[in-house]
PDB file of N, CA and C in Angstrom:
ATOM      1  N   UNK A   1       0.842  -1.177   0.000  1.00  0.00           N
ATOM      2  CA  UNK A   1       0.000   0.000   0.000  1.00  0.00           C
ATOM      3  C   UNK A   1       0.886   1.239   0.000  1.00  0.00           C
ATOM      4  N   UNK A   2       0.709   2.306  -0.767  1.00  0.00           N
ATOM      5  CA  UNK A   2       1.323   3.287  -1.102  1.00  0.00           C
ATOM      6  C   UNK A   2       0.830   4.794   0.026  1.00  0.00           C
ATOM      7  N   UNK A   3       2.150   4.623   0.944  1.00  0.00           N
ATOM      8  CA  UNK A   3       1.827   6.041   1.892  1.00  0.00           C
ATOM      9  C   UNK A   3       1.922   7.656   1.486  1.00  0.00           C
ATOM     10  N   UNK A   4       1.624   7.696   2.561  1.00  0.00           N
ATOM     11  CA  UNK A   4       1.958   9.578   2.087  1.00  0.00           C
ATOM     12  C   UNK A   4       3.508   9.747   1.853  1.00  0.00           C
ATOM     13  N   UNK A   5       4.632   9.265   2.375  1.00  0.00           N
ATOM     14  CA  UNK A   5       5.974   9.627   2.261  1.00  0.00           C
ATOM     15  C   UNK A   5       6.302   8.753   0.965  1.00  0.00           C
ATOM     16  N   UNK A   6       5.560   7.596   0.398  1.00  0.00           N
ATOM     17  CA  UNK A   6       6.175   7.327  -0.564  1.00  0.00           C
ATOM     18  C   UNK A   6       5.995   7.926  -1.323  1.00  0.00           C
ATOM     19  N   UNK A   7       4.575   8.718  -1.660  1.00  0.00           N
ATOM     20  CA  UNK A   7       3.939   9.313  -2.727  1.00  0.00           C
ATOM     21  C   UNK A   7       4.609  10.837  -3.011  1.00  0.00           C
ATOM     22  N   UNK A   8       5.371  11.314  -1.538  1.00  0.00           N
ATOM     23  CA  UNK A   8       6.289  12.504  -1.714  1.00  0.00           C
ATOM     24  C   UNK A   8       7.963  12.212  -2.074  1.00  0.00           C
ATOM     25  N   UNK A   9       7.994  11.308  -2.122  1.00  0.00           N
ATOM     26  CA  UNK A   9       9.549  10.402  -2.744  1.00  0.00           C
ATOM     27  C   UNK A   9       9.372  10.164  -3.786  1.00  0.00           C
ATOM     28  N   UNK A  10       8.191   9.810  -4.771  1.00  0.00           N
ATOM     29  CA  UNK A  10       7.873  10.025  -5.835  1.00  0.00           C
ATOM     30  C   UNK A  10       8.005  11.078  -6.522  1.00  0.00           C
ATOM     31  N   UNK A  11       7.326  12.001  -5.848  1.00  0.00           N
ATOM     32  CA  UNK A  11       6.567  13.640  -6.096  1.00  0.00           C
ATOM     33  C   UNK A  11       8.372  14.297  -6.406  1.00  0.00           C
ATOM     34  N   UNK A  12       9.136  14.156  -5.248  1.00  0.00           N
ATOM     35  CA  UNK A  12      10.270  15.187  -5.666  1.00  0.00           C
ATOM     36  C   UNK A  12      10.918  15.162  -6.703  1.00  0.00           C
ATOM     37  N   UNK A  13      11.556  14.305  -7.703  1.00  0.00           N
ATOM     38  CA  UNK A  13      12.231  14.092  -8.997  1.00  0.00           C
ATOM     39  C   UNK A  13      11.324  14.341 -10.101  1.00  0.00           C
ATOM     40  N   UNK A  14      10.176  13.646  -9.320  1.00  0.00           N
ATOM     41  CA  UNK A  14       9.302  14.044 -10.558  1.00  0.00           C
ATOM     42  C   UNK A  14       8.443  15.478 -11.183  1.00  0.00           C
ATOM     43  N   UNK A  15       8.788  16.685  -9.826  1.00  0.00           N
ATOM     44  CA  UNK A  15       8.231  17.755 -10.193  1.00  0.00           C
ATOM     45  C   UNK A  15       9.259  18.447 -10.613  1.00  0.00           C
ATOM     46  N   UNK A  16      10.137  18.050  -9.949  1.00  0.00           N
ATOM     47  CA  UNK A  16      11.664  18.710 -10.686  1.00  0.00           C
ATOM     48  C   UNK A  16      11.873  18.477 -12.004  1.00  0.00           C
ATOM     49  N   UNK A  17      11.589  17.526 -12.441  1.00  0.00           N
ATOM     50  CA  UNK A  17      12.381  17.357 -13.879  1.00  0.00           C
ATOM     51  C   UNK A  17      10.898  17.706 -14.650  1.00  0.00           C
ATOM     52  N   UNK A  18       9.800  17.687 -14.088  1.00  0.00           N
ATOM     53  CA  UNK A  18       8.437  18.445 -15.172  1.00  0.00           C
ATOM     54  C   UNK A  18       8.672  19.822 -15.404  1.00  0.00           C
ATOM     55  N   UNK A  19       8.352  20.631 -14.148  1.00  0.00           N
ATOM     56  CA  UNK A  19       8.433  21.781 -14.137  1.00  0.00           C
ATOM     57  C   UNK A  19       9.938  22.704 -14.692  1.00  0.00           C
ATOM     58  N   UNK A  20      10.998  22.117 -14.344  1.00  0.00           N
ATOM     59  CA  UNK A  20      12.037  22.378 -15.156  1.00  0.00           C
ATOM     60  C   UNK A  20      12.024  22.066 -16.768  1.00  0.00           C
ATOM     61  N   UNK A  21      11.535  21.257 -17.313  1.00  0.00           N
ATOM     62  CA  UNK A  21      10.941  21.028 -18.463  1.00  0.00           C
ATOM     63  C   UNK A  21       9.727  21.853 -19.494  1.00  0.00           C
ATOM     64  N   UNK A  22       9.150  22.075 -18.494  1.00  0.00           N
ATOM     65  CA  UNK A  22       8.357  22.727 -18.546  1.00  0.00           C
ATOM     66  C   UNK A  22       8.726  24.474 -19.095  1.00  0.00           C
ATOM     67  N   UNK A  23       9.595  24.788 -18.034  1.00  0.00           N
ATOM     68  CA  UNK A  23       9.942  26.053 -17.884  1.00  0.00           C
ATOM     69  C   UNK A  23      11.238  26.424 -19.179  1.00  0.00           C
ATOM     70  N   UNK A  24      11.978  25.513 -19.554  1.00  0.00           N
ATOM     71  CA  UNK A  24      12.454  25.559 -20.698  1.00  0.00           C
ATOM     72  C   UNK A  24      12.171  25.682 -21.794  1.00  0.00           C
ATOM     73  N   UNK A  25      10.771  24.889 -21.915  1.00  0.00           N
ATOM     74  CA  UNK A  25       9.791  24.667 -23.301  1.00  0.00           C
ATOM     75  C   UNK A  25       9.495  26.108 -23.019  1.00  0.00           C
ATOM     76  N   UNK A  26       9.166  27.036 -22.400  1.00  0.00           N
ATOM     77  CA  UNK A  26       8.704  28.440 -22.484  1.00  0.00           C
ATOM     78  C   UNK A  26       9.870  29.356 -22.647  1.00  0.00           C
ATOM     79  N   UNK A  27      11.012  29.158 -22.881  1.00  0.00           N
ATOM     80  CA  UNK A  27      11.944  30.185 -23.164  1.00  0.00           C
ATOM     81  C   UNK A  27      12.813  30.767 -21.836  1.00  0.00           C
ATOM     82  N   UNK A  28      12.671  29.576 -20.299  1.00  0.00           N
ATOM     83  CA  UNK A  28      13.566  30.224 -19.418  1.00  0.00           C
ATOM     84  C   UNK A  28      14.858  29.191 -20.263  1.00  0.00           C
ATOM     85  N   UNK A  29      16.090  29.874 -19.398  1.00  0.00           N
ATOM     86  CA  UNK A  29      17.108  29.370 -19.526  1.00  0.00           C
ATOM     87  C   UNK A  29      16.915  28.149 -18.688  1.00  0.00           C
ATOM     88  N   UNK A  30      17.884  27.108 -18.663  1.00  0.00           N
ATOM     89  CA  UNK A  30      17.919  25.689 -18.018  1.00  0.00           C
ATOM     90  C   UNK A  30      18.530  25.953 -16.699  1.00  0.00           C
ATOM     91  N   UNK A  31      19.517  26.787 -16.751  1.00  0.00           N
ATOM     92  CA  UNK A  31      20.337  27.373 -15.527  1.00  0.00           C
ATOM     93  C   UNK A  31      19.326  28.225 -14.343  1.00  0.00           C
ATOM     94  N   UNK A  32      18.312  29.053 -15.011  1.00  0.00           N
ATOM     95  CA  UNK A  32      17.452  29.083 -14.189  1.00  0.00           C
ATOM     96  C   UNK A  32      16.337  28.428 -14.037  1.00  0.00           C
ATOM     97  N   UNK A  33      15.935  27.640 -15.113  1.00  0.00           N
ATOM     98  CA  UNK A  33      14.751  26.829 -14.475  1.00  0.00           C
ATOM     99  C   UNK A  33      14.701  25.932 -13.738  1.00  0.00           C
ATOM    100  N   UNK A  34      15.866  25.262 -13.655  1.00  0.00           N
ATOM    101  CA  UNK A  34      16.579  24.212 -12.266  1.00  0.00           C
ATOM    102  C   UNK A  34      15.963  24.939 -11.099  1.00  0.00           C
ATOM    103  N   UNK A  35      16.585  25.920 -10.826  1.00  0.00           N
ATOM    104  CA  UNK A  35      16.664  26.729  -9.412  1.00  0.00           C
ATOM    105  C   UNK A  35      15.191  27.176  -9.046  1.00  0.00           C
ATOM    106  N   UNK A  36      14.417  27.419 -10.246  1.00  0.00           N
ATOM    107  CA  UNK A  36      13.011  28.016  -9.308  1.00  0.00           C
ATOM    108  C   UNK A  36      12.012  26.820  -9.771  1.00  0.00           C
ATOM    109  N   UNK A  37      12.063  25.454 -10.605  1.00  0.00           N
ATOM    110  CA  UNK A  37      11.448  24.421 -10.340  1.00  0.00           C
ATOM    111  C   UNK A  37      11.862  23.771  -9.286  1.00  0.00           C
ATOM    112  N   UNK A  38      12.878  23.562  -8.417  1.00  0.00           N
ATOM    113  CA  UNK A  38      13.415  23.220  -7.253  1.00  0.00           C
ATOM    114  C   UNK A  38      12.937  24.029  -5.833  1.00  0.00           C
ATOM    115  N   UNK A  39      12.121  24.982  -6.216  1.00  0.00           N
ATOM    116  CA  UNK A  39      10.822  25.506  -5.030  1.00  0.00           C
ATOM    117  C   UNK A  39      10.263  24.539  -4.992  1.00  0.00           C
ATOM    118  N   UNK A  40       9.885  23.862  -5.885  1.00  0.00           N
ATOM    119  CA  UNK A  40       8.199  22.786  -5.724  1.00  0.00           C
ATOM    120  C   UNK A  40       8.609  21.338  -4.855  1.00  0.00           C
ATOM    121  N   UNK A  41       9.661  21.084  -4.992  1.00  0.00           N
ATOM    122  CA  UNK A  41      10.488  19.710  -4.301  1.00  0.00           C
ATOM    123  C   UNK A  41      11.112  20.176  -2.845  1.00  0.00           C
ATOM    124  N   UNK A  42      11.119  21.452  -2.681  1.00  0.00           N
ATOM    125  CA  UNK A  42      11.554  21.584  -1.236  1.00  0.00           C
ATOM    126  C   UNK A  42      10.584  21.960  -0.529  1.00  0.00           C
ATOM    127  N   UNK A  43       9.640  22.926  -1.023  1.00  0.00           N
ATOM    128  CA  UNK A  43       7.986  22.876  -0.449  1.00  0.00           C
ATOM    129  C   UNK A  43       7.290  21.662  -0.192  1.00  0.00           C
ATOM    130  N   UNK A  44       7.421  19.944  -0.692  1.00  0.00           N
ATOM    131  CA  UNK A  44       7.135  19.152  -0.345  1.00  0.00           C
ATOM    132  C   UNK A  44       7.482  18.616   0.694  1.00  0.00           C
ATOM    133  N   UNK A  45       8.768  18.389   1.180  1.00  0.00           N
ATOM    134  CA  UNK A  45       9.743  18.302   1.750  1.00  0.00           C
ATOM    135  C   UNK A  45       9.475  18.779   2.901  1.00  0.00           C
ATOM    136  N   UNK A  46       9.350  20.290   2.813  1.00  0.00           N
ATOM    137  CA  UNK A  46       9.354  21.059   4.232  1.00  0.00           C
ATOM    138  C   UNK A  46       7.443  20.345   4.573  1.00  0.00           C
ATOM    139  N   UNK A  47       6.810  20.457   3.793  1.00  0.00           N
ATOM    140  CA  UNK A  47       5.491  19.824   4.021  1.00  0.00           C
ATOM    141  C   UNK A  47       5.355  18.612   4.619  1.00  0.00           C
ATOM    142  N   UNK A  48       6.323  17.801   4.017  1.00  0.00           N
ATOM    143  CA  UNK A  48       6.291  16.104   4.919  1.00  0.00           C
ATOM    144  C   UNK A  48       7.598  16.003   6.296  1.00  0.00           C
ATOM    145  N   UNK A  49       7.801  17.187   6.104  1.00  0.00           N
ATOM    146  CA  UNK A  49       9.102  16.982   7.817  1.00  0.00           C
ATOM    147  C   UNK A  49       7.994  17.899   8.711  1.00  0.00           C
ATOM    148  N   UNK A  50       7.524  19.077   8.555  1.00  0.00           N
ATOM    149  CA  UNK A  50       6.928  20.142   9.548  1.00  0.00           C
ATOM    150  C   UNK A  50       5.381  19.767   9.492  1.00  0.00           C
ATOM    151  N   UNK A  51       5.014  19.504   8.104  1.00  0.00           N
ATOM    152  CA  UNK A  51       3.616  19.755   8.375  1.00  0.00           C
ATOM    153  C   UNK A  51       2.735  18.757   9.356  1.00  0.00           C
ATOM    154  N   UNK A  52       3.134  18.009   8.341  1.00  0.00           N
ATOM    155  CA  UNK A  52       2.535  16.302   8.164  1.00  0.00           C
ATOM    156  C   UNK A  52       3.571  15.564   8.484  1.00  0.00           C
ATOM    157  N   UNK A  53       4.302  16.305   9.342  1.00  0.00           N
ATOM    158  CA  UNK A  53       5.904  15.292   9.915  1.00  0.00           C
ATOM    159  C   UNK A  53       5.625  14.032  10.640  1.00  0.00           C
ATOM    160  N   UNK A  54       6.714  12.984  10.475  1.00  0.00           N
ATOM    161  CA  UNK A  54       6.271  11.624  10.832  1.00  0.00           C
ATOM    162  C   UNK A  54       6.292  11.571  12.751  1.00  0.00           C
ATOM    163  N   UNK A  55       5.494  10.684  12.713  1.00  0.00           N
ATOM    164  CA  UNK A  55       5.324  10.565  14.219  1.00  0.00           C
ATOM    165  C   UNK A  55       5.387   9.157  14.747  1.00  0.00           C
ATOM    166  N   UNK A  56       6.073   8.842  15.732  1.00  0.00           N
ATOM    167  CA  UNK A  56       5.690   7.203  16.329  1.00  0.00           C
ATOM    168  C   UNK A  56       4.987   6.923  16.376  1.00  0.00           C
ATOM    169  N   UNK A  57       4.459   5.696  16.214  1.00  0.00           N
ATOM    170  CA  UNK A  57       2.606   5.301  16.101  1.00  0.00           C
ATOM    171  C   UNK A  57       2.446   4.533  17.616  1.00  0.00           C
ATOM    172  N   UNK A  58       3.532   4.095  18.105  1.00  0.00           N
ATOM    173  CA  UNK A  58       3.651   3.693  19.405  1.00  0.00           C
ATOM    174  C   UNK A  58       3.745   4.285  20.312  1.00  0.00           C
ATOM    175  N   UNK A  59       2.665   5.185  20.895  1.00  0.00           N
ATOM    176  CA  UNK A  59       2.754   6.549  22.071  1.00  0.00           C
ATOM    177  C   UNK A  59       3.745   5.926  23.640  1.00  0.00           C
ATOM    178  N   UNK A  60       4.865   6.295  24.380  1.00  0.00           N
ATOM    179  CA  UNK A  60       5.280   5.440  24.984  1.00  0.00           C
ATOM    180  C   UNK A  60       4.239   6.117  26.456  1.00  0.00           C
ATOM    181  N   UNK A  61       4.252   5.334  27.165  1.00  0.00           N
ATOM    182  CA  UNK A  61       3.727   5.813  28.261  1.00  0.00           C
ATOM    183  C   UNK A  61       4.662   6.620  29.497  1.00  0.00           C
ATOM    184  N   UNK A  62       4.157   7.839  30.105  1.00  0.00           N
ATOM    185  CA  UNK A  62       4.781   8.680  30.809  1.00  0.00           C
ATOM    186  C   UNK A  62       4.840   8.363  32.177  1.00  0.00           C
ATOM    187  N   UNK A  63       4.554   7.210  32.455  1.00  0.00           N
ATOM    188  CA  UNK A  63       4.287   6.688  33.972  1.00  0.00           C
ATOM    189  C   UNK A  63       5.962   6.679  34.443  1.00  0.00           C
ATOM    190  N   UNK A  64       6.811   7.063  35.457  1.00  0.00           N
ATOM    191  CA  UNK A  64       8.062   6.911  36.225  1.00  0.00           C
ATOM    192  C   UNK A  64       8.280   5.855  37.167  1.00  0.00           C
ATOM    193  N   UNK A  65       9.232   5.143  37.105  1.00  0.00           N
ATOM    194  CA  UNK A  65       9.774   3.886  37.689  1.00  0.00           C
ATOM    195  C   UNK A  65      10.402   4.672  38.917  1.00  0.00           C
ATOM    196  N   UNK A  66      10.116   3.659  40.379  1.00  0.00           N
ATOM    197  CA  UNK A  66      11.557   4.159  40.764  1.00  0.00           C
ATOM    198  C   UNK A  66      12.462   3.095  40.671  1.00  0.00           C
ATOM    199  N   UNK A  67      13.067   2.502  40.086  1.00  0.00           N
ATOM    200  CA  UNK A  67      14.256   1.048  39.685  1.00  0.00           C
ATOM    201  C   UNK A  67      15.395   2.222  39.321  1.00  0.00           C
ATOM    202  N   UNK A  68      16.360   1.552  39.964  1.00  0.00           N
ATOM    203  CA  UNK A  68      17.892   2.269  39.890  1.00  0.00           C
ATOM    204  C   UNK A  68      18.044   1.786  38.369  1.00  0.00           C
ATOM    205  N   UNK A  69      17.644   0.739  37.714  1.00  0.00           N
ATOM    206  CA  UNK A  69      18.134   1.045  36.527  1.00  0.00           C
ATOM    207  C   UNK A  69      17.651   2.114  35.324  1.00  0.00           C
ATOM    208  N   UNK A  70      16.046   2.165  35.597  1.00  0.00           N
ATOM    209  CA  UNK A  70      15.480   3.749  34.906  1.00  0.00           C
ATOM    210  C   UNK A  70      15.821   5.426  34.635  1.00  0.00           C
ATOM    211  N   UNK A  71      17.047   5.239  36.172  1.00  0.00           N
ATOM    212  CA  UNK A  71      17.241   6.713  36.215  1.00  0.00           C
ATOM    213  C   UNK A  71      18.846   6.998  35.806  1.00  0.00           C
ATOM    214  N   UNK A  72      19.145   7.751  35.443  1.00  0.00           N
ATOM    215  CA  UNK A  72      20.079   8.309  35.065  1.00  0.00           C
ATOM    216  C   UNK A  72      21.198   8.539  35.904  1.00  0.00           C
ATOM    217  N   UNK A  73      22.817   7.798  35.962  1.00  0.00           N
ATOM    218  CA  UNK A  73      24.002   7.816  37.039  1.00  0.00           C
ATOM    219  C   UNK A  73      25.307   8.118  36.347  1.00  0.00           C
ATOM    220  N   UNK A  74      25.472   9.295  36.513  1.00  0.00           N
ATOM    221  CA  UNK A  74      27.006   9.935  35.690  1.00  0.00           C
ATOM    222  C   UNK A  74      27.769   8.926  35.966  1.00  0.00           C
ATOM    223  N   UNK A  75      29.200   8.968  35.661  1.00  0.00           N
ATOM    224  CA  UNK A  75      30.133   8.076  35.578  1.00  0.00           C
ATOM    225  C   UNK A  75      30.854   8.287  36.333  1.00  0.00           C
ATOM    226  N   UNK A  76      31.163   9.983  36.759  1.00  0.00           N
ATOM    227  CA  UNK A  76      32.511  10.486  37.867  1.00  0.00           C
ATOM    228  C   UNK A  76      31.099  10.572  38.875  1.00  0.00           C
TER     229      UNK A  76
END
């Protein structure tokens, strides 16, 4: 079954090399159409880390032990 992060691992090469394509067939240069079709692949990006960023599906529970091995013992 095809997730949201695969479908944006898809999405990045593939809007890059359209829209850069794209933007050539209209008379930009290649040197710049790289650089401002490469908005659309980092706007995804920032969309699947911040927006819709991944999360553990396993919530851990916040309950505290007292067991000497749970807590934390510097070394010196």
């Amino acid at each position: 079954m095809t997730g949201y992060y695969d479908l944006i691992l898809g999405l990045i090469p593939l809007s890059l090399v359209t829209v850069a394509g794209v933007l050539t067939v209209l008379g930009v240069s290649l040197t710049a159409a790289v650089p401002l079709a490469a908005s659309i692949p980092v706007a995804l990006i920032g969309h699947a880390l911040f927006v819709n960023g991944p999360v553990d599906s396993s919530q851990s529970s916040t309950t505290t032990t007292d067991s000497p091995s749970a807590s934390f013992e510097p070394a010196d």
